[in-house]
Protein backbone atom coordinates (compact mmCIF):
# COMPACT_ATOMS: atom_id res chain seq x y z
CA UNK A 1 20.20 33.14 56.73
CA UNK A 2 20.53 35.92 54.14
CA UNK A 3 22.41 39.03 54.74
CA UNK A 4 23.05 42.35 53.58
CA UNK A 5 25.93 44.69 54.14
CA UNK A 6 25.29 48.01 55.81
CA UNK A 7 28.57 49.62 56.78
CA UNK A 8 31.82 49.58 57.57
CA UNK A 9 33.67 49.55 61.38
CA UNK A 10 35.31 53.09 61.14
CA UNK A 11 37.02 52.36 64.70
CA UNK A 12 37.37 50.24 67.89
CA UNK A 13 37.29 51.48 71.48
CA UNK A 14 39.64 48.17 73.10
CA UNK A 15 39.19 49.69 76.42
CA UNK A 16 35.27 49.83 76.26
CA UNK A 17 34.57 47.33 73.73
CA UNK A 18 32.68 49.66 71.51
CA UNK A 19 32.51 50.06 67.84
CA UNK A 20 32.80 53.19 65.75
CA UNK A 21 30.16 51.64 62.49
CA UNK A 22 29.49 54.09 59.25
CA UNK A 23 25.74 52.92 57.70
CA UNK A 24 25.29 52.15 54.35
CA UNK A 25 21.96 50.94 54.95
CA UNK A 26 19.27 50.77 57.79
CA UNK A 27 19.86 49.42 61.02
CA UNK A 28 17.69 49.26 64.42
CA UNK A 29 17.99 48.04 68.11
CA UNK A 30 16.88 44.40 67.78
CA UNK A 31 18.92 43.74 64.65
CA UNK A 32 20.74 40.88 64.65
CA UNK A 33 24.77 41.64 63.33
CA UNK A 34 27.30 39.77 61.47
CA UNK A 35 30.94 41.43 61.64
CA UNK A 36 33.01 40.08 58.94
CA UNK A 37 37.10 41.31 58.48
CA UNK A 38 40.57 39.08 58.26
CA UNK A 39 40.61 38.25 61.42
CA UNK A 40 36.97 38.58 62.36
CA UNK A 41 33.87 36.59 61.86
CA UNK A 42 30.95 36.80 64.92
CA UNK A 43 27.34 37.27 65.04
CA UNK A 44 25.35 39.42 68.07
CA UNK A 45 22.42 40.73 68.53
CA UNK A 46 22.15 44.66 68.99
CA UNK A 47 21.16 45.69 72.56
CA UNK A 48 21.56 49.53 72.21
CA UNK A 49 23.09 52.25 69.61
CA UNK A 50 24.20 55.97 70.49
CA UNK A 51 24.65 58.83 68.15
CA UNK A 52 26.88 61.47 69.51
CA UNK A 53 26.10 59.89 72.79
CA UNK A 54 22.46 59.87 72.64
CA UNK A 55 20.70 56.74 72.45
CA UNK A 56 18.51 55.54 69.35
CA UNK A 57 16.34 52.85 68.19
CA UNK A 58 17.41 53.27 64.25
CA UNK A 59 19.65 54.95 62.28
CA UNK A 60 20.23 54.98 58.52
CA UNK A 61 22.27 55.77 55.31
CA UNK A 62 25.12 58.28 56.98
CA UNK A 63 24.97 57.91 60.63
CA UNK A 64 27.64 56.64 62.34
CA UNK A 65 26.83 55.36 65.10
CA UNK A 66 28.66 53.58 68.76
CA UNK A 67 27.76 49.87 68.85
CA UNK A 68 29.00 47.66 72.24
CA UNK A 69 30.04 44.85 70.46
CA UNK A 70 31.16 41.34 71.81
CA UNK A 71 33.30 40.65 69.76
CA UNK A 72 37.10 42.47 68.72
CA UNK A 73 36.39 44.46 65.71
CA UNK A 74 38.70 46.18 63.41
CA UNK A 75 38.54 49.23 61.22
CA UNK A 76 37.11 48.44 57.99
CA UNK A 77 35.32 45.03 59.12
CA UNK A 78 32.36 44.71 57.30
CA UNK A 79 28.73 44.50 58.89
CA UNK A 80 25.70 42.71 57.52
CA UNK A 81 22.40 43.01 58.85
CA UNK A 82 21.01 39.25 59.13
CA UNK A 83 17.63 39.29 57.30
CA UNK A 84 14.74 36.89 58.08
């Protein structure tokens, strides 16, 4: 399946399993995510994003947003957005 980088993982909560991720591009609830770093390399559906605590369905260009993530992530892991 085709994908297309939107961001970067600025940071990773261990503790809560959450990741820190600063969009490139455009990215909504439903989305399906591929994390890609040196030591990383999973795929997961997104069930929920918050910005500044506050839930949304999309964000875009600039937003950082909190991801829970299944995976370990690392800072500056890369994220595609798996396209269709």
């Amino acid at each position: 399946m085709p994908e297309q980088e939107i961001g970067k993982i600025a940071h990773y909560f261990n503790k809560i399993g959450v990741a820190a991720l600063e969009l490139t591009g455009d990215l909504s609830v439903g989305n399906t995510i591929h994390v890609k770093g040196h030591t990383s390399d999973w795929t997961q559906a997104v069930g929920s994003m918050q910005i500044e605590h506050d839930m949304v369905e999309k964000a875009g260009p600039g937003d950082s947003v909190g991801l829970k993530v299944e995976g370990h992530a690392h800072e500056h892991d890369v994220v595609y957005k798996v396209t269709d």
